[in-house]
PDB file of N, CA and C in Angstrom:
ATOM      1  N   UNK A   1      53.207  -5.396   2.051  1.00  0.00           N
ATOM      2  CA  UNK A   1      54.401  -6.195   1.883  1.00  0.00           C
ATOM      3  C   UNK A   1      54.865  -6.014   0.440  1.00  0.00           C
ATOM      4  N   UNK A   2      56.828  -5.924   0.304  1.00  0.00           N
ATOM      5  CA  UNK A   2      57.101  -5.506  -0.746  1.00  0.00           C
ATOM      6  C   UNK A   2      57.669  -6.941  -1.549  1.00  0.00           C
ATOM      7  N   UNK A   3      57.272  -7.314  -2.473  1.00  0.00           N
ATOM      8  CA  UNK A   3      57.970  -8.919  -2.884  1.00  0.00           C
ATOM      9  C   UNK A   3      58.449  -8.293  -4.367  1.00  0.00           C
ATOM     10  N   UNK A   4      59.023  -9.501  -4.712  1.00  0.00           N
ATOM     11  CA  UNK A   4      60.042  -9.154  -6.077  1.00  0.00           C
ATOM     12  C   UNK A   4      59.051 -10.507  -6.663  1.00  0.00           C
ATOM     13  N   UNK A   5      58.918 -10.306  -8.253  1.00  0.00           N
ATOM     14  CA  UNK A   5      58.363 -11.615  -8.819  1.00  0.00           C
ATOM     15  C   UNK A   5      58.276 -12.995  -8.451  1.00  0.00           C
ATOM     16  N   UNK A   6      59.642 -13.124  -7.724  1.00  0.00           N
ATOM     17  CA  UNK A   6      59.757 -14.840  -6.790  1.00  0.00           C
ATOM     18  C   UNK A   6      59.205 -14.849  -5.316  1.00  0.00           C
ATOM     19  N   UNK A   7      58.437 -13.679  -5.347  1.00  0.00           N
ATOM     20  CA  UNK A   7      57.505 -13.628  -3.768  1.00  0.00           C
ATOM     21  C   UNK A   7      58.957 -13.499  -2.687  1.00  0.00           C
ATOM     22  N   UNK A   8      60.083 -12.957  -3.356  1.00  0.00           N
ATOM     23  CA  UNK A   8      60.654 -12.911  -2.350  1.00  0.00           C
ATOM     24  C   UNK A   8      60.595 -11.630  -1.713  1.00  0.00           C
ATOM     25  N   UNK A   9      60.905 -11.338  -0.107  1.00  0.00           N
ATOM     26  CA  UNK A   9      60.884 -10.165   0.495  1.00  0.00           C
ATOM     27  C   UNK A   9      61.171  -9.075   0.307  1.00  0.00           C
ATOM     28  N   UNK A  10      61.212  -7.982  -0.081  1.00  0.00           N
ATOM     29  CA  UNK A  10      62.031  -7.083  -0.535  1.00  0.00           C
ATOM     30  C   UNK A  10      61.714  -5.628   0.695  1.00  0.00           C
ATOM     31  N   UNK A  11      60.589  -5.602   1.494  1.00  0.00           N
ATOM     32  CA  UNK A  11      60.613  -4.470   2.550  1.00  0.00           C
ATOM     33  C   UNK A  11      59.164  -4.439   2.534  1.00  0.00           C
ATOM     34  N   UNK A  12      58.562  -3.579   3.387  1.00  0.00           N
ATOM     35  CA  UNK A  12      57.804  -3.295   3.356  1.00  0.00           C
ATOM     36  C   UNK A  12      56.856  -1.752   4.158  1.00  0.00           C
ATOM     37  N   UNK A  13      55.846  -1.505   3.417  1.00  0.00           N
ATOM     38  CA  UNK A  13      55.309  -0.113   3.612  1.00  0.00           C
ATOM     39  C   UNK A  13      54.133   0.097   4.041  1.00  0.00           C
ATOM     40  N   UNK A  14      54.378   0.877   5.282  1.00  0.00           N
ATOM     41  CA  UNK A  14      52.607   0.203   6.043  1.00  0.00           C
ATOM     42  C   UNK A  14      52.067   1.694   6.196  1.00  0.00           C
ATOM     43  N   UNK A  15      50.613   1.828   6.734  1.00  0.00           N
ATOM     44  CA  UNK A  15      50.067   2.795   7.065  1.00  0.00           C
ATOM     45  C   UNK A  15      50.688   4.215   7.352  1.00  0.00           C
ATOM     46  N   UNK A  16      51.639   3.776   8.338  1.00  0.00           N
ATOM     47  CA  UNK A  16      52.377   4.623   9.064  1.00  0.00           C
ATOM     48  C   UNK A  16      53.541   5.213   8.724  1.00  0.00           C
ATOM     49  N   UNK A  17      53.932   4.349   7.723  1.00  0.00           N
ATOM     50  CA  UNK A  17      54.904   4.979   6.830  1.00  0.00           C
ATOM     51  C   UNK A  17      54.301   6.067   5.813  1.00  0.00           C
ATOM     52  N   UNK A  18      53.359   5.630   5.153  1.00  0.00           N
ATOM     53  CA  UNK A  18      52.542   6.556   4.506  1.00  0.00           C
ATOM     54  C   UNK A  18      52.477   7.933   5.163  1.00  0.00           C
ATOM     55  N   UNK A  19      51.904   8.104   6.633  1.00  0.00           N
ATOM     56  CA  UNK A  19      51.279   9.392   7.036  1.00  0.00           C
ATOM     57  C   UNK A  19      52.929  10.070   7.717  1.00  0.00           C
ATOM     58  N   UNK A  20      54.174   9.335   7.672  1.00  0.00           N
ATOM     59  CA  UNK A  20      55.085   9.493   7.978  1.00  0.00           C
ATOM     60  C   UNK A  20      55.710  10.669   6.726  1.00  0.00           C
ATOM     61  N   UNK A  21      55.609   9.688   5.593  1.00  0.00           N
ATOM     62  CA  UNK A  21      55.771  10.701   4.323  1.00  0.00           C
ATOM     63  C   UNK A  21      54.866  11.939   3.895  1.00  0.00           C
ATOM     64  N   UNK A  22      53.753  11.862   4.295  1.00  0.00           N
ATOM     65  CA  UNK A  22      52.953  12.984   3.878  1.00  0.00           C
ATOM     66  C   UNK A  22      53.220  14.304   4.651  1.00  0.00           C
ATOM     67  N   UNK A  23      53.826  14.027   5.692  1.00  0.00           N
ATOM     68  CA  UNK A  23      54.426  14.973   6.740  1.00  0.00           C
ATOM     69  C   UNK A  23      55.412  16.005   6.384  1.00  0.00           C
ATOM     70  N   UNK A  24      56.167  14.922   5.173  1.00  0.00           N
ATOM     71  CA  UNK A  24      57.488  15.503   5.203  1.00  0.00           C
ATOM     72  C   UNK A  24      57.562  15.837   3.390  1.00  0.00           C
ATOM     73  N   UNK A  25      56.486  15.190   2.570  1.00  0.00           N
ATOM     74  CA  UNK A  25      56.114  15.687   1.314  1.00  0.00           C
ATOM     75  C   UNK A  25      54.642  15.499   0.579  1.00  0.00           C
ATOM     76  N   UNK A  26      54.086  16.633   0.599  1.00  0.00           N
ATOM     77  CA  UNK A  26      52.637  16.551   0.521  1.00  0.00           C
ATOM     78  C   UNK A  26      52.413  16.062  -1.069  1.00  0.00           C
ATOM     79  N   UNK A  27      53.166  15.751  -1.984  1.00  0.00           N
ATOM     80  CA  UNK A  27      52.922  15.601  -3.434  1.00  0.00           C
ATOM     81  C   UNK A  27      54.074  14.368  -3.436  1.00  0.00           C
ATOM     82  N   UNK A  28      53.795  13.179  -3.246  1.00  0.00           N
ATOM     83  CA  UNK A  28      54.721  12.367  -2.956  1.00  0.00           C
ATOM     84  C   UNK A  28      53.967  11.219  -3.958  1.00  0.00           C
ATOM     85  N   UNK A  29      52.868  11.233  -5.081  1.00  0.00           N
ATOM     86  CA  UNK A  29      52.503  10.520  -6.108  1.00  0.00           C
ATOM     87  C   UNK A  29      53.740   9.620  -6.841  1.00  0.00           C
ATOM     88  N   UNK A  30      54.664  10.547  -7.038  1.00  0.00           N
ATOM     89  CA  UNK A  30      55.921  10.253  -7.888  1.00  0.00           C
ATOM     90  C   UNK A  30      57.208   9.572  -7.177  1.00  0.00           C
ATOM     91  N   UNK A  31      57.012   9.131  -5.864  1.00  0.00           N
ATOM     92  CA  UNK A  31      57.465   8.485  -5.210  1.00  0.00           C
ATOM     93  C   UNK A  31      58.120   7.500  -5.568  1.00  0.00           C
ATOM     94  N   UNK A  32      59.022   6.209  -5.841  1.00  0.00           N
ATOM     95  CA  UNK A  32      58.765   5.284  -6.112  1.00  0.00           C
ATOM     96  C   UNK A  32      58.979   4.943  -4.030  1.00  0.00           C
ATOM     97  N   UNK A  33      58.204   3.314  -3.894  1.00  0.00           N
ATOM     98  CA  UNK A  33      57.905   2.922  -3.024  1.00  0.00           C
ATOM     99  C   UNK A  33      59.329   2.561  -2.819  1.00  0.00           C
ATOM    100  N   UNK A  34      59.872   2.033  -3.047  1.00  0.00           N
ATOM    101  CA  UNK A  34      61.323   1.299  -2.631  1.00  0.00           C
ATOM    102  C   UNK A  34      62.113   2.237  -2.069  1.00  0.00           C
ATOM    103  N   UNK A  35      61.900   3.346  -2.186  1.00  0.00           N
ATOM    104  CA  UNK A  35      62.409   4.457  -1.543  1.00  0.00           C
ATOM    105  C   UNK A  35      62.490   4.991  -0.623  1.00  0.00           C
ATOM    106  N   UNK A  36      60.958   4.463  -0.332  1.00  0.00           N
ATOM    107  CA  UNK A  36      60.488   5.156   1.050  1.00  0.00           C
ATOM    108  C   UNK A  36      59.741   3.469   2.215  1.00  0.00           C
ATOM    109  N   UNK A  37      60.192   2.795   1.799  1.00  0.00           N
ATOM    110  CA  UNK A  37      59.578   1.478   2.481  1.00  0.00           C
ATOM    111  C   UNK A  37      60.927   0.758   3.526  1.00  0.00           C
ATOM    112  N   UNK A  38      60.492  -0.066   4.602  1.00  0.00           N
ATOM    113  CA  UNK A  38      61.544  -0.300   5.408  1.00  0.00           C
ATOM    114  C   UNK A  38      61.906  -1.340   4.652  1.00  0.00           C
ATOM    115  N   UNK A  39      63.218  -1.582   4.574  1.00  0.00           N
ATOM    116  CA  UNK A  39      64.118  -2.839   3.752  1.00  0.00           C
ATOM    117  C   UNK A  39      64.312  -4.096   4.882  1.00  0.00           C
ATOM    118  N   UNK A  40      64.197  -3.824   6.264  1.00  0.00           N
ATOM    119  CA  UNK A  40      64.554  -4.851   7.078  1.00  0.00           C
ATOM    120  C   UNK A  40      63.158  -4.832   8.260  1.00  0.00           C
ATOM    121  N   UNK A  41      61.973  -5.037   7.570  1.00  0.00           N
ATOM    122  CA  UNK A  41      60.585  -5.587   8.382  1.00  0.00           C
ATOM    123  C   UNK A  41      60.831  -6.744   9.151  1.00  0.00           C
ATOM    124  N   UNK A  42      59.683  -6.650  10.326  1.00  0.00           N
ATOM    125  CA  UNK A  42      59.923  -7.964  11.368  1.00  0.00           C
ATOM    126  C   UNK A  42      59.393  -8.938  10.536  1.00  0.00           C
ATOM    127  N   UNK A  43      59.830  -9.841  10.731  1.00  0.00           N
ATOM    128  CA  UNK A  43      59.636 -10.902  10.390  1.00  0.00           C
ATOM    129  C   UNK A  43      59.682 -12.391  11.450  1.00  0.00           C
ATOM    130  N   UNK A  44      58.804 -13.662  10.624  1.00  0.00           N
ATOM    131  CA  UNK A  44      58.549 -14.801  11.924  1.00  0.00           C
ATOM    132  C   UNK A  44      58.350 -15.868  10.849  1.00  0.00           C
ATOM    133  N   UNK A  45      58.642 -16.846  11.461  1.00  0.00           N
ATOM    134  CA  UNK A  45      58.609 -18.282  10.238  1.00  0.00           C
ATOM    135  C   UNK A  45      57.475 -18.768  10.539  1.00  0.00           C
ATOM    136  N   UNK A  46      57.356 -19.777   9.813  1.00  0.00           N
ATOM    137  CA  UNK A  46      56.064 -20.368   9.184  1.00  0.00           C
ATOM    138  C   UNK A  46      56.143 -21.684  11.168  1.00  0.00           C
ATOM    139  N   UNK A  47      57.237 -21.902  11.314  1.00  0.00           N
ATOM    140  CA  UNK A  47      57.014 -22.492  12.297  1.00  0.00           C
ATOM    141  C   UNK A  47      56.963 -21.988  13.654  1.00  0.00           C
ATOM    142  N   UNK A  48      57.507 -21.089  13.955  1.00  0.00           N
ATOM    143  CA  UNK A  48      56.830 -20.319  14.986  1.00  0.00           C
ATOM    144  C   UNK A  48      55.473 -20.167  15.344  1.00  0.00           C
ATOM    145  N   UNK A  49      55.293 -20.055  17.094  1.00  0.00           N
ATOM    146  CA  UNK A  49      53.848 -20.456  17.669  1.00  0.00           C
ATOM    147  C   UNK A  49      53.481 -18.838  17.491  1.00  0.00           C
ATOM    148  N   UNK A  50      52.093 -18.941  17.511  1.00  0.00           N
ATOM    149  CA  UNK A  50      50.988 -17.650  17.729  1.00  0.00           C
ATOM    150  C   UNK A  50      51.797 -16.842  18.823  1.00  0.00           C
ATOM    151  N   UNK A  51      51.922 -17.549  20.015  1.00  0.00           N
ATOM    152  CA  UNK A  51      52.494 -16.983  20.968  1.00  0.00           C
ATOM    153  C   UNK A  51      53.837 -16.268  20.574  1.00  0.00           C
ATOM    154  N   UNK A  52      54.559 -16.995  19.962  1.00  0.00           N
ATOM    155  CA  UNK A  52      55.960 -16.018  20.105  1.00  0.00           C
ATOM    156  C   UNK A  52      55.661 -15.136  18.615  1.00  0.00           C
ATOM    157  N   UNK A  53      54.678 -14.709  18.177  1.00  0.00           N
ATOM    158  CA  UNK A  53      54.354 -13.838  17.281  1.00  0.00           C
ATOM    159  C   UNK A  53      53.750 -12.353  18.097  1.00  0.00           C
ATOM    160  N   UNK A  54      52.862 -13.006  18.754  1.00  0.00           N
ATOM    161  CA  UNK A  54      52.607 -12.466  20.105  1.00  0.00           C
ATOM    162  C   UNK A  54      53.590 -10.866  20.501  1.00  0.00           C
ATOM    163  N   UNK A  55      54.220 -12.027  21.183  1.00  0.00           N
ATOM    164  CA  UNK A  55      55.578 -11.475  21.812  1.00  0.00           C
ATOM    165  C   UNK A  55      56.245 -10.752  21.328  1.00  0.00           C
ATOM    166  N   UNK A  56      56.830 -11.197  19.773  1.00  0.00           N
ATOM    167  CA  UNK A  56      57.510 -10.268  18.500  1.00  0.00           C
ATOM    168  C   UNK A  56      57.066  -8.832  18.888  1.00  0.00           C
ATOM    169  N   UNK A  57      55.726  -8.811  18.353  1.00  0.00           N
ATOM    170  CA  UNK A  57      54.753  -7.823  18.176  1.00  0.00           C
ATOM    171  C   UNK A  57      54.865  -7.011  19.203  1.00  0.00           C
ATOM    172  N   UNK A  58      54.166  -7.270  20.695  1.00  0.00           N
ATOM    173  CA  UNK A  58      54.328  -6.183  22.219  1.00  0.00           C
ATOM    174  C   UNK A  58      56.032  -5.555  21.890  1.00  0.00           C
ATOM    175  N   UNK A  59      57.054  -6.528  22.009  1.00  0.00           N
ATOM    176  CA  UNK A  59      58.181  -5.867  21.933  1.00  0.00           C
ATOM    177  C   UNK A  59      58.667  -4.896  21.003  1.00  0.00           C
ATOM    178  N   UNK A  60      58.345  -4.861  19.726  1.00  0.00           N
ATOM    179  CA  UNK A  60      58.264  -4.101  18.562  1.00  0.00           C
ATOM    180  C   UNK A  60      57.296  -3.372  18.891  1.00  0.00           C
ATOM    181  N   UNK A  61      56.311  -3.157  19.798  1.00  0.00           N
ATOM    182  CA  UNK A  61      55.157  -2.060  19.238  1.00  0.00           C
ATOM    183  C   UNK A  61      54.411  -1.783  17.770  1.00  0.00           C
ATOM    184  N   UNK A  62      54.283  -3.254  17.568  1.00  0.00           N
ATOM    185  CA  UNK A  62      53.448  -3.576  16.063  1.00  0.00           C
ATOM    186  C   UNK A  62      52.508  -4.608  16.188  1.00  0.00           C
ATOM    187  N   UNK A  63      51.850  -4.612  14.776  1.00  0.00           N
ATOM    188  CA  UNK A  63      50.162  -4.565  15.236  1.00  0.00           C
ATOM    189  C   UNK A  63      50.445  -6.311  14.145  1.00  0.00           C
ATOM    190  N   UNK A  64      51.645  -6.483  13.481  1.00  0.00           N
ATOM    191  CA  UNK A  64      51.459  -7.376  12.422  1.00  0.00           C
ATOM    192  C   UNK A  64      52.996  -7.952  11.970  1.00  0.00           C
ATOM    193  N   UNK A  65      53.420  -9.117  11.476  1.00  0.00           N
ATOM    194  CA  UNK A  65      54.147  -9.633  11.309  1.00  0.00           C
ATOM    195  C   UNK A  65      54.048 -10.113  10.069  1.00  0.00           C
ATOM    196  N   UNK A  66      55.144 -10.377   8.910  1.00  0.00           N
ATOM    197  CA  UNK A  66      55.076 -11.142   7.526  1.00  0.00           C
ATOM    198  C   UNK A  66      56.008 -12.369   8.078  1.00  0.00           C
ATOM    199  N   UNK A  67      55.163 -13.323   7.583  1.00  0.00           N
ATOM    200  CA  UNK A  67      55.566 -14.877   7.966  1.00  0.00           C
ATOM    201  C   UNK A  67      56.650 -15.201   6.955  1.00  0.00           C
ATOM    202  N   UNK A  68      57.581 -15.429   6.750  1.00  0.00           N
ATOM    203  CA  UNK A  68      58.581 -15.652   5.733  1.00  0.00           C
ATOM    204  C   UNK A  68      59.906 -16.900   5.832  1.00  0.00           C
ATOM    205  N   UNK A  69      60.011 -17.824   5.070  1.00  0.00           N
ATOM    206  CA  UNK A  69      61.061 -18.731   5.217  1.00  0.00           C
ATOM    207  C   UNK A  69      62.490 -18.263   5.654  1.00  0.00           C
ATOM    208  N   UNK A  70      63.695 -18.953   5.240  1.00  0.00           N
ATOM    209  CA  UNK A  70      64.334 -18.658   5.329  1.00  0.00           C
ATOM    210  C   UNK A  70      65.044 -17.973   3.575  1.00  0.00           C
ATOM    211  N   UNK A  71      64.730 -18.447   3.213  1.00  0.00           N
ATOM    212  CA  UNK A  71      64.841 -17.527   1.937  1.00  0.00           C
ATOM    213  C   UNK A  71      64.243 -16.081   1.461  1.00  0.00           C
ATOM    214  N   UNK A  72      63.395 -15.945   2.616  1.00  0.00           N
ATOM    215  CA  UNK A  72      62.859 -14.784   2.444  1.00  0.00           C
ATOM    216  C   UNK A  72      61.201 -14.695   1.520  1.00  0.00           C
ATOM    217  N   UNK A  73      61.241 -16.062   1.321  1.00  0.00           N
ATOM    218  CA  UNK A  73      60.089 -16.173   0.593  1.00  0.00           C
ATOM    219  C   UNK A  73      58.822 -15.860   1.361  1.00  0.00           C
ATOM    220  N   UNK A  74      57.508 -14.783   1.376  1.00  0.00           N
ATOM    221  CA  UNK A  74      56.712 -14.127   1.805  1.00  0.00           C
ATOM    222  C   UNK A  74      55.625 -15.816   1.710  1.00  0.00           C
ATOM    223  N   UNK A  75      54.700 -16.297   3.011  1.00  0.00           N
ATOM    224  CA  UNK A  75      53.904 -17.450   3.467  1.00  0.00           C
ATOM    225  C   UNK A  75      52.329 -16.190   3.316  1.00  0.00           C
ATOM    226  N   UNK A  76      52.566 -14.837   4.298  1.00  0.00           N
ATOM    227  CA  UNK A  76      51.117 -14.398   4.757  1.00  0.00           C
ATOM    228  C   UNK A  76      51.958 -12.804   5.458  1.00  0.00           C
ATOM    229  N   UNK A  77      50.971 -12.790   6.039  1.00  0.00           N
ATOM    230  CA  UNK A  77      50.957 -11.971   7.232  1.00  0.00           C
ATOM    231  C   UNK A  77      50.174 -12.709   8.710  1.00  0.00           C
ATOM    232  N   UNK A  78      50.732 -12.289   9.799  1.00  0.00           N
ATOM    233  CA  UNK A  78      49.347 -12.503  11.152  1.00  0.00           C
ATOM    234  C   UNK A  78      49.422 -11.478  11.664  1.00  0.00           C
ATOM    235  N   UNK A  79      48.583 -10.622  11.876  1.00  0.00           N
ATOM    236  CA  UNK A  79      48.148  -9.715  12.386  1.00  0.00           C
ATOM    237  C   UNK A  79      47.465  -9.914  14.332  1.00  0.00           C
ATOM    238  N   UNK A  80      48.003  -8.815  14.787  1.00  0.00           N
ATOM    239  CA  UNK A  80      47.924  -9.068  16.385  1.00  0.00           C
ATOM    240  C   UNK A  80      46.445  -9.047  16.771  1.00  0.00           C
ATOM    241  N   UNK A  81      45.789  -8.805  15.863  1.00  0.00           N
ATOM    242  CA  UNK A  81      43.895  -8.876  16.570  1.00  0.00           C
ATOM    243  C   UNK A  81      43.384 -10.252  15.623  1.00  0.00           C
ATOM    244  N   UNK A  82      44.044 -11.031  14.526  1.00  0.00           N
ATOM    245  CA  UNK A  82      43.835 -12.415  14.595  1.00  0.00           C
ATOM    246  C   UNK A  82      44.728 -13.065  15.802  1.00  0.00           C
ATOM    247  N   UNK A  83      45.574 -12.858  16.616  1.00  0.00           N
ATOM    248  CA  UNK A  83      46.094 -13.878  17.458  1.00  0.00           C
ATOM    249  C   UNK A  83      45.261 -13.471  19.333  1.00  0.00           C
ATOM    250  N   UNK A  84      44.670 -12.470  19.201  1.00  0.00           N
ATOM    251  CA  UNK A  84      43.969 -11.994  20.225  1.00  0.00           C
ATOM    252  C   UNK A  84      42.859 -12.504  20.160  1.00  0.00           C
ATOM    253  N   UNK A  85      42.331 -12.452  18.778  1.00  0.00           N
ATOM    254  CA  UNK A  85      40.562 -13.254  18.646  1.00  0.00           C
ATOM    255  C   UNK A  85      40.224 -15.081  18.797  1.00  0.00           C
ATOM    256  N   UNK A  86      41.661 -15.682  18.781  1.00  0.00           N
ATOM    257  CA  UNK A  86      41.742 -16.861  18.632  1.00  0.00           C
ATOM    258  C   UNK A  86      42.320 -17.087  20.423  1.00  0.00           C
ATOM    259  N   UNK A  87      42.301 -16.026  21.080  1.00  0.00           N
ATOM    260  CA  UNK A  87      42.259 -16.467  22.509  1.00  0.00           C
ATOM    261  C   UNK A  87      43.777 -16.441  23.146  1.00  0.00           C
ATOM    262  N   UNK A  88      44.995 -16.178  22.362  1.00  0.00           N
ATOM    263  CA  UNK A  88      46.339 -16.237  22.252  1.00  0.00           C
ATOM    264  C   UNK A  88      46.280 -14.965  23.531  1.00  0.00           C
ATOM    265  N   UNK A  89      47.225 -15.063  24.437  1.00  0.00           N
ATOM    266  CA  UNK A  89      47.535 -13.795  25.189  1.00  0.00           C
ATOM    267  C   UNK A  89      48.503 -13.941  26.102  1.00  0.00           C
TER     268      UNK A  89
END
């Protein structure tokens, strides 16, 4: 997750983005991240149930969600094998 000093959202750059770039530039050190990171990540509020995080997730074909207000201010992450281990399905 990409935040700006006020923890606010700014994008974010996951695994897959990584092996996405290495594909397409094998010397990519000099990168800056903001460059190559998604600017509009899923996102789910702090009040939303497990379940409709759940759901987010199958429909997106993603493994993880950043919990975020409405300001964009970054709470966590939940990840889809904490809402599977807690019995959620």
């Amino acid at each position: 997750v990409v935040v700006d000093e006020n923890n606010t959202l700014l994008g974010v750059f996951t695994d897959g983005d990584l092996r996405r770039l290495l594909q397409k530039e094998r010397d990519c050190i000099d990168i800056e991240v903001s460059k190559v990171m998604n600017c509009n990540p899923k996102t789910i509020s702090r009040d939303e149930l497990a379940f409709d995080a759940l759901g987010k997730m199958r429909d997106f074909a993603i493994t993880a969600l950043i919990v975020a207000d409405g300001d964009k201010k970054v709470a966590g992450v939940i990840n889809l094998h904490d809402i599977l281990r807690a019995g959620i399905n």
